[in-house]
Each structure stands twice: as C-alpha cells, then as structure tokens.
C-alpha atoms as a PDB file:
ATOM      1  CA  UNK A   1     117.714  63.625 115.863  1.00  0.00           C
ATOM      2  CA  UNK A   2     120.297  66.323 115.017  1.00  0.00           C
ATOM      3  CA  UNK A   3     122.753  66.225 112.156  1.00  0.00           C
ATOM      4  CA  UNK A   4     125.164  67.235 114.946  1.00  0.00           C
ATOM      5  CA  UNK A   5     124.394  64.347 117.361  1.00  0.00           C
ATOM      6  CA  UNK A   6     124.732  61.941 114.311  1.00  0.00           C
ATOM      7  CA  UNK A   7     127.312  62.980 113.037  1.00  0.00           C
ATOM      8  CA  UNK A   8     129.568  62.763 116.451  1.00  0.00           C
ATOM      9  CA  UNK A   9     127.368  59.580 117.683  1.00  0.00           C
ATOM     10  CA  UNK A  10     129.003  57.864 113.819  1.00  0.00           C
ATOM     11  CA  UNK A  11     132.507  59.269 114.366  1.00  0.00           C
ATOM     12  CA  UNK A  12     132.528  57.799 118.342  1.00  0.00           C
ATOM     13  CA  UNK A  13     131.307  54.138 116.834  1.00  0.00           C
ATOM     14  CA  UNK A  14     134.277  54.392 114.319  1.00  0.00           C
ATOM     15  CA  UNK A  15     136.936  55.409 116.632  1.00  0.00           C
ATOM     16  CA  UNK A  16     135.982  52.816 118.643  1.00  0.00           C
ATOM     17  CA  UNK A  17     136.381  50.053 115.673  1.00  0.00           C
ATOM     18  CA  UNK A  18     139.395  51.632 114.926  1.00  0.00           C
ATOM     19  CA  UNK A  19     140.558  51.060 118.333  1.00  0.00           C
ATOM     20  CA  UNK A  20     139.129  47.211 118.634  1.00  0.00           C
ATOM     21  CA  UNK A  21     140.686  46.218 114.705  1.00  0.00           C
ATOM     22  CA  UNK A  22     144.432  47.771 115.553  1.00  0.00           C
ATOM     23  CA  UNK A  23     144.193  45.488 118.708  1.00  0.00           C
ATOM     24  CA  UNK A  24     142.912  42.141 116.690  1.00  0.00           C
ATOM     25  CA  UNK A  25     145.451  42.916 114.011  1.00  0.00           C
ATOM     26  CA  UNK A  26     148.496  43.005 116.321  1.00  0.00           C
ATOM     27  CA  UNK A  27     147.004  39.748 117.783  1.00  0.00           C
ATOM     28  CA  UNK A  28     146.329  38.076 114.509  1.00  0.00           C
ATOM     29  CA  UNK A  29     148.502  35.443 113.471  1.00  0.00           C
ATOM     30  CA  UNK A  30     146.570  34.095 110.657  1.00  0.00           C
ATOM     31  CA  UNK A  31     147.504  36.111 107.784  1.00  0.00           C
ATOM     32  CA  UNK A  32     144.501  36.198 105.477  1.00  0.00           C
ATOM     33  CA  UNK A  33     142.629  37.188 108.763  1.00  0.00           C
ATOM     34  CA  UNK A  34     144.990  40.019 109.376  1.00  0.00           C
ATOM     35  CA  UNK A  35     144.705  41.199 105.698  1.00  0.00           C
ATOM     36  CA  UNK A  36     140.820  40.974 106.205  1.00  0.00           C
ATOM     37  CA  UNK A  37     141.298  43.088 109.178  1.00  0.00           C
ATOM     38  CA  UNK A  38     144.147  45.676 107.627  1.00  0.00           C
ATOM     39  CA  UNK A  39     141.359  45.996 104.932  1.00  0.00           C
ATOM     40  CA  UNK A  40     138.088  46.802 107.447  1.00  0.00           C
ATOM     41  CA  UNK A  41     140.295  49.077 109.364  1.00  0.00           C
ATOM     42  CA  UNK A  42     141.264  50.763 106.117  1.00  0.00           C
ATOM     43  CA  UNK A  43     137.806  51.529 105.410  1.00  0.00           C
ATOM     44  CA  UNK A  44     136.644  52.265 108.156  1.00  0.00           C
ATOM     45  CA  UNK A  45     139.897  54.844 108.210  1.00  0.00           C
ATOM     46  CA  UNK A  46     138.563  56.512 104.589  1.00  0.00           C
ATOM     47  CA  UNK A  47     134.945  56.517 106.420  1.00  0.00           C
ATOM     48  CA  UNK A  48     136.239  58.475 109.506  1.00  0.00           C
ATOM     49  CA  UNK A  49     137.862  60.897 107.594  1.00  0.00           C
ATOM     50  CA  UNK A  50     134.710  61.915 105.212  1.00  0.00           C
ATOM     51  CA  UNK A  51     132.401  62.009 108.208  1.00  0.00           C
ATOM     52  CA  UNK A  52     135.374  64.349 110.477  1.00  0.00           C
ATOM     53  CA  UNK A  53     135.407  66.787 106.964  1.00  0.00           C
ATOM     54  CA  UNK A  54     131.568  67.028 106.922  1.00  0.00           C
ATOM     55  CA  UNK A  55     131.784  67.497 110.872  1.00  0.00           C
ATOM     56  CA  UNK A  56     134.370  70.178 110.442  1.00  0.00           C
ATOM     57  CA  UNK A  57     132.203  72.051 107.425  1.00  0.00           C
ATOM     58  CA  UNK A  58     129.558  72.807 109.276  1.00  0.00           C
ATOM     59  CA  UNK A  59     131.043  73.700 111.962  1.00  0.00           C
ATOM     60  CA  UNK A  60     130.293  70.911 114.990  1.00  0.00           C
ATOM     61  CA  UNK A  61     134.324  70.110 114.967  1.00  0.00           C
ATOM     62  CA  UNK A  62     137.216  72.372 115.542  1.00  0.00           C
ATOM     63  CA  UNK A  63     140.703  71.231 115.465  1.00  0.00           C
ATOM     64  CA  UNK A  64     142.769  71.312 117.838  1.00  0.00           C
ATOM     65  CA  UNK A  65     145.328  73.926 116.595  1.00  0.00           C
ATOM     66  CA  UNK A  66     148.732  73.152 114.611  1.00  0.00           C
ATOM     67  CA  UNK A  67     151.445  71.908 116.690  1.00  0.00           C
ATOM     68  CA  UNK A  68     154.531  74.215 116.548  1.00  0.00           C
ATOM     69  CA  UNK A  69     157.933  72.627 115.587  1.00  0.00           C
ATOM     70  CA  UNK A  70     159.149  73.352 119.027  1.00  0.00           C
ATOM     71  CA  UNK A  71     156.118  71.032 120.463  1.00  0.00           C
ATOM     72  CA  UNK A  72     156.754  68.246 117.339  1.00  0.00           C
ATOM     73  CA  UNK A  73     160.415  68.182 118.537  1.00  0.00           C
ATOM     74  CA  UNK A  74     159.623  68.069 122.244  1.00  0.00           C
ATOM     75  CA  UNK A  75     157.007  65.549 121.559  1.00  0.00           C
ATOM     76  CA  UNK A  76     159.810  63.265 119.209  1.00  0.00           C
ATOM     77  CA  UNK A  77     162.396  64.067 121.986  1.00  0.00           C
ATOM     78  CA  UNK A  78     160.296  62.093 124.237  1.00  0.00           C
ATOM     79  CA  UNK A  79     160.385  59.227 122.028  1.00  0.00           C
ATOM     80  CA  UNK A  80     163.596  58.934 120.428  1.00  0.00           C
ATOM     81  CA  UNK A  81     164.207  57.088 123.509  1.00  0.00           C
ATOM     82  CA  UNK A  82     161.542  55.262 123.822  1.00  0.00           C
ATOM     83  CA  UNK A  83     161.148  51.499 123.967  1.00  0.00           C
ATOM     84  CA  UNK A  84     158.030  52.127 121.595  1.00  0.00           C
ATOM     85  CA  UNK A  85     160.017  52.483 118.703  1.00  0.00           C
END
C-alpha cells in the first residue's frame, strides 16, 4: 500500500475518534471516566497532528489557505450572537 493512502486512511480513523470521544465526554458524568476520556482524546490530538505534519511534508496535504481578518471577523460576527457560546 502507499505511504499516501496510509497516511490519509490513519488521519480519517483519528478524526473519527476525535469526533466519537468529544461526544462521550460531553455525555460523561462520571468524572474519572471523563478524565480517562479528556486524556485518549488528548493523545489521540498530539497523534493527529504528527501524522497531518508528515502528510503535509511530503506533500499529500495542502492547507487550506490563511483566513484573512476580514473572514475571522465575519466568521466571529456570526457567533457573537450565537446561542453556542
């Protein structure tokens, strides 16, 4: 298999327990079980990173590009209000 395809086939299966431990931590009420979980996701946070910088090093990633501070303000704009926050 390709160092490409296993590269992006490891950073999908991370995203995706990155996705599944934010939702059991905001259900957890059991607070050594949400430390557990604040501690995987952590991890598996440092562990997404180093595989996205190898990714981006050779060359299979590109970033999207900066965000102006027009966009970042219309983008916080849109929040400010928000029931989210």
């Amino acid at each position: 298999m390709q160092e490409k395809i296993m590269v992006s086939d490891a950073l999908s299966g991370i995203n995706a327990s990155l996705e599944s431990l934010g939702y059991m931590i905001s259900q957890t009420a059991n607070q050594q079980l949400r430390q557990t979980l604040i501690q995987m996701r952590n991890a598996s946070e440092t562990s997404q990173f180093e595989l996205f910088e190898i990714a981006k090093s050779h060359g299979y990633y590109e970033p999207a590009a900066e965000a102006s501070q027009e966009e970042i303000k219309q983008v916080r704009d849109i929040f400010s209000g928000s029931s989210l926050l």
